[in-house]
ModelCIF file with pLDDT and N, C-alpha, C, O atoms, coordinates in Angstrom:
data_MODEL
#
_entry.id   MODEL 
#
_entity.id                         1 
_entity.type                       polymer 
_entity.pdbx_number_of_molecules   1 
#
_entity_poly.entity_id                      1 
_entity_poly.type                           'polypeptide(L)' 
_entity_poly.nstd_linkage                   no 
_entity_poly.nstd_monomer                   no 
_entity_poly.pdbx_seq_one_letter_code       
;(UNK)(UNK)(UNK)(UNK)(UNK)(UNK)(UNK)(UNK)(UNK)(UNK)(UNK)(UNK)(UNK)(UNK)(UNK)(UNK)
(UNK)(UNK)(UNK)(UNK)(UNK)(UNK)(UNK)(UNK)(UNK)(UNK)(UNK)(UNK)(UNK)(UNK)(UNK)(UNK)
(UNK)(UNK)(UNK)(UNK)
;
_entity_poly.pdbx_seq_one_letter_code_can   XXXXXXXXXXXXXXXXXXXXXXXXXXXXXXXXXXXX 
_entity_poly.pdbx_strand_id                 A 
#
loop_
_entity_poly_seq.entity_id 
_entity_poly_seq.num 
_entity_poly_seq.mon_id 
_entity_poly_seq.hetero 
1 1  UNK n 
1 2  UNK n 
1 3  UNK n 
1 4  UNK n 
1 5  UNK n 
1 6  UNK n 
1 7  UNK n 
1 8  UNK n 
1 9  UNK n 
1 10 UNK n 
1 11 UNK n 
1 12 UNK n 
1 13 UNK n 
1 14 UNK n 
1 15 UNK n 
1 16 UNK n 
1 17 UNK n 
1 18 UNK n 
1 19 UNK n 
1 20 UNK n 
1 21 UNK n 
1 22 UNK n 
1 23 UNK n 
1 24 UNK n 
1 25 UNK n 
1 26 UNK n 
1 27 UNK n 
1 28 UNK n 
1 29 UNK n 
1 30 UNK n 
1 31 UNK n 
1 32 UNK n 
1 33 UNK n 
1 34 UNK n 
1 35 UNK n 
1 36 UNK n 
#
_struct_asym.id          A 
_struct_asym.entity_id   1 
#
loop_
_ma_qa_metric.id 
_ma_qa_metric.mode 
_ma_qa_metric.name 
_ma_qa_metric.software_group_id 
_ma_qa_metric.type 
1 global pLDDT . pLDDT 
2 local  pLDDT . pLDDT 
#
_ma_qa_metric_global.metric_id      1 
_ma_qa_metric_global.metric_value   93.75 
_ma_qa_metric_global.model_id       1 
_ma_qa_metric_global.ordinal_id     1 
#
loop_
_ma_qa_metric_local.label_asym_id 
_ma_qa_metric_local.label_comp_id 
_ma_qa_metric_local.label_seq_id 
_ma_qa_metric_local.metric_id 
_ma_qa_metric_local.metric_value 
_ma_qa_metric_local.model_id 
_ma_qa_metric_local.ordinal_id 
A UNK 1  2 94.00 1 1  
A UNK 2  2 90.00 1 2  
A UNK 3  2 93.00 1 3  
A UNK 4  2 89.00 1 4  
A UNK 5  2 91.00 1 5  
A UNK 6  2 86.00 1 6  
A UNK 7  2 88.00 1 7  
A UNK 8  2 81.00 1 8  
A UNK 9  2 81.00 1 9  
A UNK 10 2 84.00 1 10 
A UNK 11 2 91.00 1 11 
A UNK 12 2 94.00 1 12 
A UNK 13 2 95.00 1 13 
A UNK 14 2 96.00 1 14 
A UNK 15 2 94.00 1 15 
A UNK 16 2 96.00 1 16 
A UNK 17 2 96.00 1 17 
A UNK 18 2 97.00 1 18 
A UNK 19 2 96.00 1 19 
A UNK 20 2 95.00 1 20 
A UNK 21 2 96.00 1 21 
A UNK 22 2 96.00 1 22 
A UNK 23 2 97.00 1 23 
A UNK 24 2 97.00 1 24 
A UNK 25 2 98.00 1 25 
A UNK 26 2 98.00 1 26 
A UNK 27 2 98.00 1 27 
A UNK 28 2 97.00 1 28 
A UNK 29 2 97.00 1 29 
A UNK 30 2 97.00 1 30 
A UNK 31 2 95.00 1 31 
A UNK 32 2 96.00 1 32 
A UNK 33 2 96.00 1 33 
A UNK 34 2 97.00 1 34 
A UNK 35 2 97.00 1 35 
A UNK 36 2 96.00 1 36 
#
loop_
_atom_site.group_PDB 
_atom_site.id 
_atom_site.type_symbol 
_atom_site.label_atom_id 
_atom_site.label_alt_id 
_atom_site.label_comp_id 
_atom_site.label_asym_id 
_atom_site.label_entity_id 
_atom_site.label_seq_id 
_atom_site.pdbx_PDB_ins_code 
_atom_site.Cartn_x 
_atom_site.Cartn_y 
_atom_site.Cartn_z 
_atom_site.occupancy 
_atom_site.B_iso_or_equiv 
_atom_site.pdbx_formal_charge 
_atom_site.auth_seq_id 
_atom_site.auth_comp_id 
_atom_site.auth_asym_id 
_atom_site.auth_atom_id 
_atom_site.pdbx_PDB_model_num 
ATOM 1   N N  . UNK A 1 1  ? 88.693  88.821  107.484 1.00 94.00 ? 1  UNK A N  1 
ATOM 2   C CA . UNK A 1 1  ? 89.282  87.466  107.480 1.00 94.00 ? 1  UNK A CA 1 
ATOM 3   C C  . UNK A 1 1  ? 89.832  87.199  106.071 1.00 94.00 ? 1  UNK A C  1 
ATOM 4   O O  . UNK A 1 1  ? 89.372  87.846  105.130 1.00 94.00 ? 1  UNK A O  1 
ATOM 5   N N  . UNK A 1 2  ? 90.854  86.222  105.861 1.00 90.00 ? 2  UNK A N  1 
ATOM 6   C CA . UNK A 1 2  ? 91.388  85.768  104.510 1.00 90.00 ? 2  UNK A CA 1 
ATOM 7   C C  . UNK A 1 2  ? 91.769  86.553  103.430 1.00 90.00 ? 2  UNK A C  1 
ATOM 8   O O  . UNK A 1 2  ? 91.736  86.309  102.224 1.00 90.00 ? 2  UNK A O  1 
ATOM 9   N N  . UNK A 1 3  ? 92.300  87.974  104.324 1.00 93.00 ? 3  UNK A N  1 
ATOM 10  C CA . UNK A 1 3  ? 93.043  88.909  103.396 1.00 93.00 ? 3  UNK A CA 1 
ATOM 11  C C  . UNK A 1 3  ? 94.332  88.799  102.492 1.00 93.00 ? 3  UNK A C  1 
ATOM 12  O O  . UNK A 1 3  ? 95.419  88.248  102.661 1.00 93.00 ? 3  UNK A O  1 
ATOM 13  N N  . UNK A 1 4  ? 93.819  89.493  101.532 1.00 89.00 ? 4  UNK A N  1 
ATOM 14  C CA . UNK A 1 4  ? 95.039  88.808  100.809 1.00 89.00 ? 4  UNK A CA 1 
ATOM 15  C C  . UNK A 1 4  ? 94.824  90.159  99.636  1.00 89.00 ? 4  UNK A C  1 
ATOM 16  O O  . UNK A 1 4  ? 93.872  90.868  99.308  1.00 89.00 ? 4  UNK A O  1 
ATOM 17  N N  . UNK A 1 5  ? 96.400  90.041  99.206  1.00 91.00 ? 5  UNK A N  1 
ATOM 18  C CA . UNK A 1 5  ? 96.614  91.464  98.040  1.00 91.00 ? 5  UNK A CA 1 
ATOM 19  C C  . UNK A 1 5  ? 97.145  90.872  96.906  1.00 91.00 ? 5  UNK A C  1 
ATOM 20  O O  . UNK A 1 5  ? 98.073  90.067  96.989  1.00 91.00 ? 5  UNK A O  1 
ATOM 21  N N  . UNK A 1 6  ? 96.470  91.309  95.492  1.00 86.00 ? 6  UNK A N  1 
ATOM 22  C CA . UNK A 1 6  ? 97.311  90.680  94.320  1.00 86.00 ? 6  UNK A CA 1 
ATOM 23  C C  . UNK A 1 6  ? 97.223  91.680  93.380  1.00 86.00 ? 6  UNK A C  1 
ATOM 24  O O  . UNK A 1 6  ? 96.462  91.773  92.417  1.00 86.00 ? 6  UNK A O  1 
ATOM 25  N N  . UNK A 1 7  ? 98.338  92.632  93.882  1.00 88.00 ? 7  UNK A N  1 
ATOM 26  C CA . UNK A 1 7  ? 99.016  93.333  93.549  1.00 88.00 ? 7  UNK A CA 1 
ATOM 27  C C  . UNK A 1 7  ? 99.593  93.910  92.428  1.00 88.00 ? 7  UNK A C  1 
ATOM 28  O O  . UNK A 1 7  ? 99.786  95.082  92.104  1.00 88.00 ? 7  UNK A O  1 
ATOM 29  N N  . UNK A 1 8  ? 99.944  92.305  91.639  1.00 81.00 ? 8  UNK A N  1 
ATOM 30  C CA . UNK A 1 8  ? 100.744 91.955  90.139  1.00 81.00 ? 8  UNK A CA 1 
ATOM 31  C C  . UNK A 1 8  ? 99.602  91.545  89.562  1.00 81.00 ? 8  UNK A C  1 
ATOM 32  O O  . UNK A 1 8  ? 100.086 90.645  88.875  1.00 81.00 ? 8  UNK A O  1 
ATOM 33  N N  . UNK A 1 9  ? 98.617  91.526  89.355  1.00 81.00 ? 9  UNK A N  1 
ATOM 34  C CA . UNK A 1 9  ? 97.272  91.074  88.803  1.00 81.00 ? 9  UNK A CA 1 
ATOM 35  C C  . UNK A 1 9  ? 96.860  92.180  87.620  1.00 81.00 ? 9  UNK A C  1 
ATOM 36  O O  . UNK A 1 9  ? 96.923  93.386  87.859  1.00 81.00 ? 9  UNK A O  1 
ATOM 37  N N  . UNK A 1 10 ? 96.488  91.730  86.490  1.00 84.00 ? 10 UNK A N  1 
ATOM 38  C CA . UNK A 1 10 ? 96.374  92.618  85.591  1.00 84.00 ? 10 UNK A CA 1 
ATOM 39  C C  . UNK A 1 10 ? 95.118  93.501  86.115  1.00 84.00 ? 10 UNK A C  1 
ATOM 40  O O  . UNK A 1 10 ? 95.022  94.609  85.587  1.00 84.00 ? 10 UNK A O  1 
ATOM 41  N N  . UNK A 1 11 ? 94.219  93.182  87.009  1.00 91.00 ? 11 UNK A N  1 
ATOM 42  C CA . UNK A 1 11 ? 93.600  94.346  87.501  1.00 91.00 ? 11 UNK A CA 1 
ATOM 43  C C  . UNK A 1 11 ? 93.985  93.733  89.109  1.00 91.00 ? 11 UNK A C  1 
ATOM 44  O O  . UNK A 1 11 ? 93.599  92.654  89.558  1.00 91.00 ? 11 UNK A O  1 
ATOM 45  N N  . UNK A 1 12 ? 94.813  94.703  89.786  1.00 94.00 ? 12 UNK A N  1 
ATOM 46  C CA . UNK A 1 12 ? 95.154  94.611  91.034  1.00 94.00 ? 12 UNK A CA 1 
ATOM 47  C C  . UNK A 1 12 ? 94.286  95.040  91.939  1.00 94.00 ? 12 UNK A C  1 
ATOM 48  O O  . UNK A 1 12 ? 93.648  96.086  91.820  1.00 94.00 ? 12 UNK A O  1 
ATOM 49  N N  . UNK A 1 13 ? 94.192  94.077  93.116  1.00 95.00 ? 13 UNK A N  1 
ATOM 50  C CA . UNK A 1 13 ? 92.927  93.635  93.547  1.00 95.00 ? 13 UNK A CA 1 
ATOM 51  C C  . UNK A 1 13 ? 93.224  93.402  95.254  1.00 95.00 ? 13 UNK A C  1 
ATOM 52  O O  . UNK A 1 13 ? 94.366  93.044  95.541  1.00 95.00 ? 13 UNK A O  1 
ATOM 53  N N  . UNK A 1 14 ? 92.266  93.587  96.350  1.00 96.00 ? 14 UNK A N  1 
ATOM 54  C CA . UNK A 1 14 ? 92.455  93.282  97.895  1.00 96.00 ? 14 UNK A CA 1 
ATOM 55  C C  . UNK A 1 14 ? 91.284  92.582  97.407  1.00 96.00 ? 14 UNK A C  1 
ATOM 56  O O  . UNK A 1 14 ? 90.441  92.949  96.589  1.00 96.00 ? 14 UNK A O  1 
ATOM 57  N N  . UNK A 1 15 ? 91.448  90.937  98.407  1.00 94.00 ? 15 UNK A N  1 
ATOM 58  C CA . UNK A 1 15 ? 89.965  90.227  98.782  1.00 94.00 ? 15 UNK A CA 1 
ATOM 59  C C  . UNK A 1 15 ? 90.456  90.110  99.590  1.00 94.00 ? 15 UNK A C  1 
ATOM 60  O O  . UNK A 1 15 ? 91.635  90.218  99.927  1.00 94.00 ? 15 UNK A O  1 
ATOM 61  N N  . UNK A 1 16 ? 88.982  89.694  100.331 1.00 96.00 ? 16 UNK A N  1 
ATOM 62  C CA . UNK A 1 16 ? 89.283  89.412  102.182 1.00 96.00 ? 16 UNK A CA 1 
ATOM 63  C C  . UNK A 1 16 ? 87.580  88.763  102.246 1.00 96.00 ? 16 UNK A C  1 
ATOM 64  O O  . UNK A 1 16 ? 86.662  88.861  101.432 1.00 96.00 ? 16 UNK A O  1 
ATOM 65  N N  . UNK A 1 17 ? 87.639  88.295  103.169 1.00 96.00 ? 17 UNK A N  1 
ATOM 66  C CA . UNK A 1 17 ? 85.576  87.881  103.670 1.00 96.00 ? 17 UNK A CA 1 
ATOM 67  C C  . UNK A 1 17 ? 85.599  89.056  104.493 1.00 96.00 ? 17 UNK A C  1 
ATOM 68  O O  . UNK A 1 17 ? 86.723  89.325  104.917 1.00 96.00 ? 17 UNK A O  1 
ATOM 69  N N  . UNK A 1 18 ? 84.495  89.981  104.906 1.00 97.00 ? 18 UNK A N  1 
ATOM 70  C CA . UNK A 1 18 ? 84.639  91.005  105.737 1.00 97.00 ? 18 UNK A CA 1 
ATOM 71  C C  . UNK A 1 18 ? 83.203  90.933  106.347 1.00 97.00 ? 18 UNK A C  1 
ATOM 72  O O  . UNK A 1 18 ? 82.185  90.940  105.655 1.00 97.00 ? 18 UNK A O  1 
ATOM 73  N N  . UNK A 1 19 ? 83.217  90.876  107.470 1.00 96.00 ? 19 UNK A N  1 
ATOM 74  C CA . UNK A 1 19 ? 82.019  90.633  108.218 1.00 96.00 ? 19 UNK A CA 1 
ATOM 75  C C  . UNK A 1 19 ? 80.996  89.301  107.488 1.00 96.00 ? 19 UNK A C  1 
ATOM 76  O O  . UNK A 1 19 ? 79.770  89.262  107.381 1.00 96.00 ? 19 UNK A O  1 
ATOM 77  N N  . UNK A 1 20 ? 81.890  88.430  107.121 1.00 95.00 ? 20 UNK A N  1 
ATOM 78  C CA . UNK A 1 20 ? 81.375  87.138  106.664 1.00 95.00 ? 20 UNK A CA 1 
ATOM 79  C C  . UNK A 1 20 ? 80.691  87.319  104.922 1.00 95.00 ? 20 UNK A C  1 
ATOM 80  O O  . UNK A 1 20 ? 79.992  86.425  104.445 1.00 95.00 ? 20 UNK A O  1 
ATOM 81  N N  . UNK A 1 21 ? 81.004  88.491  104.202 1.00 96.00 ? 21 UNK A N  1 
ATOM 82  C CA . UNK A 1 21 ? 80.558  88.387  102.765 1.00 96.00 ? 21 UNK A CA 1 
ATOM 83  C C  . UNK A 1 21 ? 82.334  88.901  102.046 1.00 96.00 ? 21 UNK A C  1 
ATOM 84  O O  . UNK A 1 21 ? 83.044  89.885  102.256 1.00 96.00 ? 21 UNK A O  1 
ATOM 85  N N  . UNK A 1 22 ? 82.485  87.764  101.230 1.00 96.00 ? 22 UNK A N  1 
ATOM 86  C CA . UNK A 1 22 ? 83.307  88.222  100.183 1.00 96.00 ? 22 UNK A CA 1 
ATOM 87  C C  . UNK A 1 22 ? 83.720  89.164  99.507  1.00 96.00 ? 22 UNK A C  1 
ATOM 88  O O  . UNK A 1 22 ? 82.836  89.520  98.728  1.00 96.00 ? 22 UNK A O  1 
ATOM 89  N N  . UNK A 1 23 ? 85.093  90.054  99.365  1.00 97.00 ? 23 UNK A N  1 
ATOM 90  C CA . UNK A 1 23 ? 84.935  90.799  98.669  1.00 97.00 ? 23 UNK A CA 1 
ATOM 91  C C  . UNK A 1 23 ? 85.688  91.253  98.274  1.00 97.00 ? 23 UNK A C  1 
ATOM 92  O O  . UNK A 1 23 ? 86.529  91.765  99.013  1.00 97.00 ? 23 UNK A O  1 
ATOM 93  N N  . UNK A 1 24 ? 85.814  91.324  96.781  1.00 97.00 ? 24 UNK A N  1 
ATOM 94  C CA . UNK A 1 24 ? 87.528  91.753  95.387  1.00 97.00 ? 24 UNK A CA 1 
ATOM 95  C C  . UNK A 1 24 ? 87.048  93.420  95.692  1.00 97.00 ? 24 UNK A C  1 
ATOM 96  O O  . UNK A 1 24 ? 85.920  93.885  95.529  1.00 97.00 ? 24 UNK A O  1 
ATOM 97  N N  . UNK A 1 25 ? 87.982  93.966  96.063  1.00 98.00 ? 25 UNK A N  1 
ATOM 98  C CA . UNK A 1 25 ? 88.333  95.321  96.344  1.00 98.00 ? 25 UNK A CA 1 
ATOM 99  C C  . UNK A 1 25 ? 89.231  95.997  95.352  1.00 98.00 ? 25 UNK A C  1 
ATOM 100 O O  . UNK A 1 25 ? 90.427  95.728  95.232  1.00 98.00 ? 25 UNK A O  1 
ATOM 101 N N  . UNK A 1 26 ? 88.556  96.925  94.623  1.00 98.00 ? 26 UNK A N  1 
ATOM 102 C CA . UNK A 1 26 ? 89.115  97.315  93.070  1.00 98.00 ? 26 UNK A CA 1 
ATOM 103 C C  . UNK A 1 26 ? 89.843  98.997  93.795  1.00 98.00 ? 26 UNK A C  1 
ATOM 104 O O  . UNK A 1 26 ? 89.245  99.578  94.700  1.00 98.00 ? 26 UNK A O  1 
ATOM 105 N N  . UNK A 1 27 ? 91.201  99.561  93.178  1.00 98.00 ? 27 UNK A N  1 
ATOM 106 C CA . UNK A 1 27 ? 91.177  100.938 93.207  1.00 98.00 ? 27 UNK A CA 1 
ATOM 107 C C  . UNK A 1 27 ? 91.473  101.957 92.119  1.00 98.00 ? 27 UNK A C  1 
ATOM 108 O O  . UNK A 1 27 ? 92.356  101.736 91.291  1.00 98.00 ? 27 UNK A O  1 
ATOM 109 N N  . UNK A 1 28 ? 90.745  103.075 92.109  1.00 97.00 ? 28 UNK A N  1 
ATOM 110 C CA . UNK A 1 28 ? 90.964  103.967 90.920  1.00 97.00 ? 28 UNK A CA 1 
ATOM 111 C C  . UNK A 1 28 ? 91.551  105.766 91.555  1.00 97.00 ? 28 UNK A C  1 
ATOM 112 O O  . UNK A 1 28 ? 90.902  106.598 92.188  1.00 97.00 ? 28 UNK A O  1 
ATOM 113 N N  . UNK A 1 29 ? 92.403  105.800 91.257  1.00 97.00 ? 29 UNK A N  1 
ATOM 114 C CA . UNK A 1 29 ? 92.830  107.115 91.598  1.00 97.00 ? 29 UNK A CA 1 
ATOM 115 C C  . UNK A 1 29 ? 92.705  107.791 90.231  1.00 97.00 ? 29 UNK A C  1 
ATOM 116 O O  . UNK A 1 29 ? 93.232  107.416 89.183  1.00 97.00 ? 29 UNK A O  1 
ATOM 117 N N  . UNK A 1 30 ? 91.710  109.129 90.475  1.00 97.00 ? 30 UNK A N  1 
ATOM 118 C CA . UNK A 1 30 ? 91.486  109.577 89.872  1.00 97.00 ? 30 UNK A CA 1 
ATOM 119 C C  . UNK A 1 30 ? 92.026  111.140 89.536  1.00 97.00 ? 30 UNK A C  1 
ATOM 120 O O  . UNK A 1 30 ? 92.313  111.768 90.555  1.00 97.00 ? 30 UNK A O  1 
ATOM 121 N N  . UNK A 1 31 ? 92.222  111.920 88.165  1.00 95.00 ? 31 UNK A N  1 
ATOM 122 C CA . UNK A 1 31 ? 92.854  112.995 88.264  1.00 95.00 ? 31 UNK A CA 1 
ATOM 123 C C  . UNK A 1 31 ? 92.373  114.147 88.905  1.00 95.00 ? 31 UNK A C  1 
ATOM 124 O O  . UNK A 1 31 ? 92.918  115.181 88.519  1.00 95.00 ? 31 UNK A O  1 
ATOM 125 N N  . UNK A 1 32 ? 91.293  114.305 89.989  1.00 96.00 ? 32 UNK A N  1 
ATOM 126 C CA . UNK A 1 32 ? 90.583  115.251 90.568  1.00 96.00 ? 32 UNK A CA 1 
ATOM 127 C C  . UNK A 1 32 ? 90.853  115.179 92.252  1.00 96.00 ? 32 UNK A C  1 
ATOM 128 O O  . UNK A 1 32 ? 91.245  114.284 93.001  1.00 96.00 ? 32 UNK A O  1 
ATOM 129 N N  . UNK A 1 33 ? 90.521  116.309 92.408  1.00 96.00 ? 33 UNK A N  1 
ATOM 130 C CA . UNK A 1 33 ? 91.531  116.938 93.944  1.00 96.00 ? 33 UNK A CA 1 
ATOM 131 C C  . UNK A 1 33 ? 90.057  116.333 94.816  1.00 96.00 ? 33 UNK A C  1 
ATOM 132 O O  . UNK A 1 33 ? 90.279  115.522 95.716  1.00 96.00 ? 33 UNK A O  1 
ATOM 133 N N  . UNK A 1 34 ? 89.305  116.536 94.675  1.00 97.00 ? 34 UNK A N  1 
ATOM 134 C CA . UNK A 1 34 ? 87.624  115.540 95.261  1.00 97.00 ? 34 UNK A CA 1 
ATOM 135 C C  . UNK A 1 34 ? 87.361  115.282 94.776  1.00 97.00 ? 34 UNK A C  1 
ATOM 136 O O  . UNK A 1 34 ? 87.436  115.788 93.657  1.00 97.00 ? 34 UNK A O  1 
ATOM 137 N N  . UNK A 1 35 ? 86.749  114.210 95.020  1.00 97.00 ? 35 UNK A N  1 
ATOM 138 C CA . UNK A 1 35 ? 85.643  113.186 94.936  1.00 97.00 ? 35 UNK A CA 1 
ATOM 139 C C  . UNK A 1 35 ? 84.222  113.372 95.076  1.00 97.00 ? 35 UNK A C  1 
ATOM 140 O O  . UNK A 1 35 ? 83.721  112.776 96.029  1.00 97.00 ? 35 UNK A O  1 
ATOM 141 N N  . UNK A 1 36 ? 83.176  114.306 94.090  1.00 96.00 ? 36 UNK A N  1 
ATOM 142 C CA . UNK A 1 36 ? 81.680  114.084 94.839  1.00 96.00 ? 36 UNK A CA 1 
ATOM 143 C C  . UNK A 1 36 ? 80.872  112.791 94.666  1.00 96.00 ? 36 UNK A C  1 
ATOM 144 O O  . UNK A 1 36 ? 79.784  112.664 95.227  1.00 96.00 ? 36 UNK A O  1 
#
């Protein structure tokens, strides 16, 4: 619910409520082919 993308944000950011708890959704792409 109440998704929303801010995109242009000096740290660019997804919030949304998701199954009724809040939540700023951060992303980091990192220089490695996996992830452990």
């Amino acid at each position: 619910k109440d998704l929303r993308a801010v995109e242009k944000a000096f740290v660019p950011v997804i919030k949304m409520n998701f199954d009724g708890i809040e939540i700023d959704l951060l992303f980091a792409r990192l220089a490695l082919t996996t992830i452990p």
